[in-house]
N, C-alpha and C. Protein backbone atom coordinates (compact mmCIF):
# COMPACT_ATOMS: atom_id res chain seq x y z
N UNK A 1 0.84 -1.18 0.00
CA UNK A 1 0.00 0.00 0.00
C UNK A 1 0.89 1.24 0.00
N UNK A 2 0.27 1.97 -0.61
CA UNK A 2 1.21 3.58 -0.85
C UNK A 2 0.92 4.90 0.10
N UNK A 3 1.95 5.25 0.37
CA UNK A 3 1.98 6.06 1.63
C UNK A 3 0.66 6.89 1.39
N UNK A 4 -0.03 7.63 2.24
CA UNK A 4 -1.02 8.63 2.10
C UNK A 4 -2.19 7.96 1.38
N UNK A 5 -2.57 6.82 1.35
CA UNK A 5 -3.77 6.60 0.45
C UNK A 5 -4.79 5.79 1.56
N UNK A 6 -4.19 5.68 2.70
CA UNK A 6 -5.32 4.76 3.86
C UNK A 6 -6.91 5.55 4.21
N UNK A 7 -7.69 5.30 3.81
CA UNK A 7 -8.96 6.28 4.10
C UNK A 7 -8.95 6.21 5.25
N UNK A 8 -8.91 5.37 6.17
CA UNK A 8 -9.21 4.69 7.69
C UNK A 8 -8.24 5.50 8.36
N UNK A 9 -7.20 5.88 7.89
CA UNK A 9 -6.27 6.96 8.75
C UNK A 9 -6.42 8.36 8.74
N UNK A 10 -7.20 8.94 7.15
CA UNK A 10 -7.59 10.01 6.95
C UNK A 10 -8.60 10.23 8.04
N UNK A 11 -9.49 9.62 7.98
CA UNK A 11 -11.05 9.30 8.43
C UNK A 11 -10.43 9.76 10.65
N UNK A 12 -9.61 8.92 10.89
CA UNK A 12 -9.26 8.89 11.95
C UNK A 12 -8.48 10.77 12.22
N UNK A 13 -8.06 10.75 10.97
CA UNK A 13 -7.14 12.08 11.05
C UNK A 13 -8.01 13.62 11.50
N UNK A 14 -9.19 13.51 10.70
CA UNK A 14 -10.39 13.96 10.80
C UNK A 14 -11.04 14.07 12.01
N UNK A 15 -11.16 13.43 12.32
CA UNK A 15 -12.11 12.58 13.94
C UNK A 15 -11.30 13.66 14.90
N UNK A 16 -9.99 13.49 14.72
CA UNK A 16 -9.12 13.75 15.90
C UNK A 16 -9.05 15.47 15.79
N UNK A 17 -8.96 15.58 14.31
CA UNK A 17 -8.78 16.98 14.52
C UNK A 17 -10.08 18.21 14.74
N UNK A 18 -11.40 17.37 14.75
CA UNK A 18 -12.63 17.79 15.11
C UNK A 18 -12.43 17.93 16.40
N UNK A 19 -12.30 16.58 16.88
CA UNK A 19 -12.26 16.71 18.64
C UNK A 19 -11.50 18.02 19.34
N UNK A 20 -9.95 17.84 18.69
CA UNK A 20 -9.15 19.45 19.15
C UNK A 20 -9.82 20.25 19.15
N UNK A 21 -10.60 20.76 17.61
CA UNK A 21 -11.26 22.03 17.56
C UNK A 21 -12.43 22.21 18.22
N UNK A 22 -13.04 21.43 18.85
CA UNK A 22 -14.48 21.37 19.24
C UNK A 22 -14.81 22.20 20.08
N UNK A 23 -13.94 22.06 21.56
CA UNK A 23 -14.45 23.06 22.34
C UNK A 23 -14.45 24.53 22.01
N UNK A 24 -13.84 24.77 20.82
CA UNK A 24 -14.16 26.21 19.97
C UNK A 24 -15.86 26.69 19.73
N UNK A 25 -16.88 25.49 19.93
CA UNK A 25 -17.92 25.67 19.04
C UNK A 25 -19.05 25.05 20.10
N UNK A 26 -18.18 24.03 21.10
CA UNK A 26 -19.60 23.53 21.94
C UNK A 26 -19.04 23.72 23.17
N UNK A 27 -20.52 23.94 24.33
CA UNK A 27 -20.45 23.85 25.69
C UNK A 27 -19.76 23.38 26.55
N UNK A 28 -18.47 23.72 27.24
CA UNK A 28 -17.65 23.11 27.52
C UNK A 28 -17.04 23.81 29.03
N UNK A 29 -15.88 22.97 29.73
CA UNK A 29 -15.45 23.54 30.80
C UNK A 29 -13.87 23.42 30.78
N UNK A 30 -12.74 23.68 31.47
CA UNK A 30 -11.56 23.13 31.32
C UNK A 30 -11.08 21.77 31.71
N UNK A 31 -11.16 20.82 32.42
CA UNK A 31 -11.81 19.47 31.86
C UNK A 31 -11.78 19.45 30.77
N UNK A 32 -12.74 19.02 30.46
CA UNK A 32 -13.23 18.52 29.27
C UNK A 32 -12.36 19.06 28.04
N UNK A 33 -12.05 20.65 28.09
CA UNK A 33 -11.61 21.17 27.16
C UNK A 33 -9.94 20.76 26.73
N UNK A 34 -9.85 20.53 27.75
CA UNK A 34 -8.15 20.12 27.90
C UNK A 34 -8.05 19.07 27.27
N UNK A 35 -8.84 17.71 27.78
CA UNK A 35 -8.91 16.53 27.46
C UNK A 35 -9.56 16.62 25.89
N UNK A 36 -10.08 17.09 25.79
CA UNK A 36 -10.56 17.08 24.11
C UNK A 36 -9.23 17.77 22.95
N UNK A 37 -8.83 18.64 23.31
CA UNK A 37 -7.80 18.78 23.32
C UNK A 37 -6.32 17.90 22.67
N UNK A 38 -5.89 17.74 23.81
CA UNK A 38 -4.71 16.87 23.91
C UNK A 38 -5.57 15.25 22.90
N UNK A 39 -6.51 14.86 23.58
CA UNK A 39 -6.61 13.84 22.52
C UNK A 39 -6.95 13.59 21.32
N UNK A 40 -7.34 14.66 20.72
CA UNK A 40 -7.76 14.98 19.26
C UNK A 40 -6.36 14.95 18.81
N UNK A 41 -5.40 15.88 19.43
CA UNK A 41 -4.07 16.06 18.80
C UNK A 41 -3.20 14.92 18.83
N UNK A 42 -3.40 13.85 20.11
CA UNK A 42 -2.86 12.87 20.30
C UNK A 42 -3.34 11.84 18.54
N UNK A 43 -4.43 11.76 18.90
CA UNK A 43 -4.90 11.03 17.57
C UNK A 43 -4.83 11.52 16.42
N UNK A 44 -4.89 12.60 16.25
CA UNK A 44 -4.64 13.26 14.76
C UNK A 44 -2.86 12.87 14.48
N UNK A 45 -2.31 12.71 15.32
CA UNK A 45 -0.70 12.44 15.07
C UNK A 45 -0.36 10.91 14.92
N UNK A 46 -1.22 10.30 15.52
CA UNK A 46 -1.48 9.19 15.46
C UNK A 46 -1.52 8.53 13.82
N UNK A 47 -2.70 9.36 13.26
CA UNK A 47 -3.01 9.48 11.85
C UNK A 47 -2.17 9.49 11.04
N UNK A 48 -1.61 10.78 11.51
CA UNK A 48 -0.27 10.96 10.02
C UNK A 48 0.42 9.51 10.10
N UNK A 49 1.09 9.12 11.40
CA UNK A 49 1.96 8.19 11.45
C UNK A 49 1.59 7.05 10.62
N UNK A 50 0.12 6.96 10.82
CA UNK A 50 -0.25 5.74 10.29
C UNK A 50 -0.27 6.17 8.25
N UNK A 51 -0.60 6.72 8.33
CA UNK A 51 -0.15 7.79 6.77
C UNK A 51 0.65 7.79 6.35
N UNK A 52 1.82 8.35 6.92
CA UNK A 52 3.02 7.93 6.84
C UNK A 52 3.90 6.58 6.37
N UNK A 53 3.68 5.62 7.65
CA UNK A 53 3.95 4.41 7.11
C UNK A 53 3.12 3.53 7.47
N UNK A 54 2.76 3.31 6.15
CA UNK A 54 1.88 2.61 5.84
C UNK A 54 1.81 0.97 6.11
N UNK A 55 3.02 0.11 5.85
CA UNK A 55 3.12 -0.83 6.44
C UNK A 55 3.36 -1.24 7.67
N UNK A 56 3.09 -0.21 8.85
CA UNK A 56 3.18 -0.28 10.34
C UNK A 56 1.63 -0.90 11.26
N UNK A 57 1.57 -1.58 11.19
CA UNK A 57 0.37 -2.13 11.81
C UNK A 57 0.38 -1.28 13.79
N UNK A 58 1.06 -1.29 13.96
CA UNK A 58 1.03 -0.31 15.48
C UNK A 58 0.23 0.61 15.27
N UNK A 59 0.41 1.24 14.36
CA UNK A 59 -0.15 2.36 14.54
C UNK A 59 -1.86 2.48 14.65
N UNK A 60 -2.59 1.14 13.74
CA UNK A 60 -3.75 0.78 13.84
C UNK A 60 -4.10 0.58 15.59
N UNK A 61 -3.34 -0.35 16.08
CA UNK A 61 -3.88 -0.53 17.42
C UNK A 61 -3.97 0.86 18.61
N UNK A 62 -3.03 1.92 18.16
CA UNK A 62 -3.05 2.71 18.90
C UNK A 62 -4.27 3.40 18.86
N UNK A 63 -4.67 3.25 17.35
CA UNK A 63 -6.07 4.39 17.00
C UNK A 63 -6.99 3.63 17.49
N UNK A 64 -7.10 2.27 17.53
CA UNK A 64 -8.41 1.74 18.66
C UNK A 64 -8.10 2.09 19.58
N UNK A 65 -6.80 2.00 20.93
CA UNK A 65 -6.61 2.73 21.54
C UNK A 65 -7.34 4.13 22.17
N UNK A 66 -6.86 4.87 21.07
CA UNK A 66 -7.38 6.09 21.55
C UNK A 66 -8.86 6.55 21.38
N UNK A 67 -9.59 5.45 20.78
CA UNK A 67 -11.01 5.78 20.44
C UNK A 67 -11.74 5.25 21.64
N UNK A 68 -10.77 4.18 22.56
CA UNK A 68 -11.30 3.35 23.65
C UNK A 68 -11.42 4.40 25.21
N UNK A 69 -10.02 5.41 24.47
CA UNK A 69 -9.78 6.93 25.93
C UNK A 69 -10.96 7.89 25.25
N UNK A 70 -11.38 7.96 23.96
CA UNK A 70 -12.43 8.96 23.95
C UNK A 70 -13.49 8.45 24.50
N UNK A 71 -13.69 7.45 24.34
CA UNK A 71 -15.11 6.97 24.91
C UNK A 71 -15.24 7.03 26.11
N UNK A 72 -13.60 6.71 27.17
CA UNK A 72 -13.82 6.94 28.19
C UNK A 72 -14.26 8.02 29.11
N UNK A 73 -13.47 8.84 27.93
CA UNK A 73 -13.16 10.44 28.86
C UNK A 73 -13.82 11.07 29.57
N UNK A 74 -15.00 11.07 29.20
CA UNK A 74 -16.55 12.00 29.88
C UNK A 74 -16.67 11.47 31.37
N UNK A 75 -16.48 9.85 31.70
CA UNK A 75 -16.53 9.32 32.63
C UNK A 75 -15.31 9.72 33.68
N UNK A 76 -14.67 9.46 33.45
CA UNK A 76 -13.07 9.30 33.45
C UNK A 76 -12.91 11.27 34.20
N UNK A 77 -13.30 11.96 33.36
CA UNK A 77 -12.68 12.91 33.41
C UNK A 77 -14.22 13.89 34.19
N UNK A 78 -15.29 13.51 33.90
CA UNK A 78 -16.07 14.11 34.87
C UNK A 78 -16.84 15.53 34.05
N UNK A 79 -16.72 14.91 32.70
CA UNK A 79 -17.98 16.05 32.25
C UNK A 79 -18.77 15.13 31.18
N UNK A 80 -19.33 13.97 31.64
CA UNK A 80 -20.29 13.29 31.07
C UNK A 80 -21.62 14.33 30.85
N UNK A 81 -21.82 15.11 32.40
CA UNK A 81 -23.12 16.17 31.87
C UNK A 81 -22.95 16.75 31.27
N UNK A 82 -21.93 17.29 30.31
CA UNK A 82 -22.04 18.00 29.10
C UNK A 82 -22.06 17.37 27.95
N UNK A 83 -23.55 17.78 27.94
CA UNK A 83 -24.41 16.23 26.89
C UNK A 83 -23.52 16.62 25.77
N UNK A 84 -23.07 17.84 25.17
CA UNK A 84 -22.78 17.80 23.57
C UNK A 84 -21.19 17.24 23.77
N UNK A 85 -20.69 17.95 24.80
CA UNK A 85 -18.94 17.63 24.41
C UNK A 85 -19.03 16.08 24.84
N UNK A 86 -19.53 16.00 25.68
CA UNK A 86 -19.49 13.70 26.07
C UNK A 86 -19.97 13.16 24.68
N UNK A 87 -20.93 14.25 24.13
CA UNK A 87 -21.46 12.99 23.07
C UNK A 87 -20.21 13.25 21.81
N UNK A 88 -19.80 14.05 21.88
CA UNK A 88 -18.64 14.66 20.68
C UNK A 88 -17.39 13.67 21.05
N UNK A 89 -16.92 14.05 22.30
CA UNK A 89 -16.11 12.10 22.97
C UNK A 89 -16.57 10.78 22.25
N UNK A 90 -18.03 10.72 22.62
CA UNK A 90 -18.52 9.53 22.23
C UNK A 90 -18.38 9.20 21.17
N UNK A 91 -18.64 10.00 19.90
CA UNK A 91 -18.62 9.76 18.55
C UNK A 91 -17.46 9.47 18.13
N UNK A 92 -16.53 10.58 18.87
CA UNK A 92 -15.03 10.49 18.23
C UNK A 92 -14.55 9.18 18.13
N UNK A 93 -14.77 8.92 19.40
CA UNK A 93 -13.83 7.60 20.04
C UNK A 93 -14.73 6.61 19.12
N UNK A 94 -15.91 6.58 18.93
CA UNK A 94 -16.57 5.45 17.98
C UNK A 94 -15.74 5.35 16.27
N UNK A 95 -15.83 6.83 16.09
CA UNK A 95 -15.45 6.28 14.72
C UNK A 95 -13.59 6.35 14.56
N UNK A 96 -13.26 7.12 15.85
CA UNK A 96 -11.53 6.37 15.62
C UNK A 96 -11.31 4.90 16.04
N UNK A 97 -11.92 3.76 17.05
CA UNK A 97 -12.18 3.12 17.01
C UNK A 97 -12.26 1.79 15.96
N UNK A 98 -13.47 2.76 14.99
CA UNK A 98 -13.87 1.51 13.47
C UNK A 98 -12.72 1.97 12.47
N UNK A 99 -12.27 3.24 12.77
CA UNK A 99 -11.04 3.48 11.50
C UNK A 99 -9.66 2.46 11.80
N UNK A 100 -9.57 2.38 13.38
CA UNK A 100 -8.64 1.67 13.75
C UNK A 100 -8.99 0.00 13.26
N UNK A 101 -10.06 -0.26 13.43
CA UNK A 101 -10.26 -1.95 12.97
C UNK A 101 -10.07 -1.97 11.78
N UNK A 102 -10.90 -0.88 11.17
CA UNK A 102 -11.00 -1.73 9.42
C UNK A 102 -9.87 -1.10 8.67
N UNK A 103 -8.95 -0.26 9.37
CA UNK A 103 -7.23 -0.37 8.60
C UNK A 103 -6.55 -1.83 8.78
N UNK A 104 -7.11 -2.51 10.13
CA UNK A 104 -6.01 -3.73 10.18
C UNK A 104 -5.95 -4.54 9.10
N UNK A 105 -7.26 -4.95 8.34
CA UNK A 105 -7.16 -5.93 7.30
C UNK A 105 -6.30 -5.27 6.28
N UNK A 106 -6.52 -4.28 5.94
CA UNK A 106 -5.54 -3.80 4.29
C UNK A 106 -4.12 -4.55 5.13
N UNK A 107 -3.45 -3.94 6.29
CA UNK A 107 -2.04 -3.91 7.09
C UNK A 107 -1.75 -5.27 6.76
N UNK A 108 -2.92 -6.41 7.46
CA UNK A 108 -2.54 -7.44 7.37
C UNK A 108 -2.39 -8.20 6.37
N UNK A 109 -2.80 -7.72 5.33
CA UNK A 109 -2.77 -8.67 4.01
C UNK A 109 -1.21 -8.04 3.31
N UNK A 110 -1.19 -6.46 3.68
CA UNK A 110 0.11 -6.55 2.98
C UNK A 110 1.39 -6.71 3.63
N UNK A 111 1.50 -7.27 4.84
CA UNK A 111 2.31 -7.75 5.52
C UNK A 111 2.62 -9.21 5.10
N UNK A 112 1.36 -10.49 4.47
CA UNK A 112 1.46 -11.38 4.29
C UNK A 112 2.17 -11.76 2.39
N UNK A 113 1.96 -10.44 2.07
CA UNK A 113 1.86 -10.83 0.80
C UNK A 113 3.33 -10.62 0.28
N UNK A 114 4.19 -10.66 -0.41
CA UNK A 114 5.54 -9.94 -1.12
C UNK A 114 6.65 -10.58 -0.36
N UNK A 115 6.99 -10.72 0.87
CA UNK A 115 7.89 -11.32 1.51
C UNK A 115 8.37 -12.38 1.34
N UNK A 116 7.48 -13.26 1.61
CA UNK A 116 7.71 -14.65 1.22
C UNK A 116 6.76 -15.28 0.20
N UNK A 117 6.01 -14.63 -0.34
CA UNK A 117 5.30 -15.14 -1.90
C UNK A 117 4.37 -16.37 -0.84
N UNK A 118 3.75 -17.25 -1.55
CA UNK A 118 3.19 -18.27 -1.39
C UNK A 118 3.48 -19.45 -0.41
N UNK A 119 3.25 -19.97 0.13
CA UNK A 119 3.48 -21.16 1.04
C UNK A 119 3.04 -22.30 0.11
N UNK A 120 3.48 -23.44 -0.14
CA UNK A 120 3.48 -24.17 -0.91
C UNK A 120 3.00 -25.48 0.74
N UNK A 121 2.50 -26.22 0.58
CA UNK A 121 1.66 -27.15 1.27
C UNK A 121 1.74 -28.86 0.97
């Protein structure tokens, strides 16, 4: 696979850099704002990397990872009652999450493929 062409990392790249910008636009406190924050940027860097290099399968697990701390965060961090920014967490972390799964299959097939050609049986 060729550097810069993963949708699932774009998609994630996106996600993350919504989250940063968010508390620009919704109801929010410092909590929350911090943490939205730092993890949008955390994951948006996440992204490139995975963009970057492309045959790195790490980088997939980290973006489930970090979709597993958005989901947490509202809890975790204590502004679940701020229905829009928890639910803006919520989403994030959902769809960095599915960007993180459904990059693994492309990773894994081209990890299997070119190296050693065929297994003969």
């Amino acid at each position: 696979m060729q550097k810069w062409t993963r949708w699932q990392a774009w998609v994630a790249l996106l996600a993350g850099a919504y989250a940063a910008l968010s508390p620009l636009w919704t109801r929010t406190n410092d909590d929350a704002t911090w943490t939205m924050v730092a993890l949008g940027v955390v994951t948006a860097a996440i992204a490139l990397w995975s963009l970057a290099m492309s045959e790195d399968r790490i980088s997939e697990y980290v973006l489930m990872l970090m979709g597993v701390l958005f989901i947490a965060s509202p809890w975790v961090m204590g502004f679940e009652r701020l229905d829009a920014m928890a639910m803006t967490a919520w989403v994030v972390g959902a769809i960095t999450f599915v960007a993180g799964v459904l990059g693994m299959p492309q990773v894994e097939s081209k990890m299997h493929m070119g190296h050693h050609g065929p297994i003969a049986h």
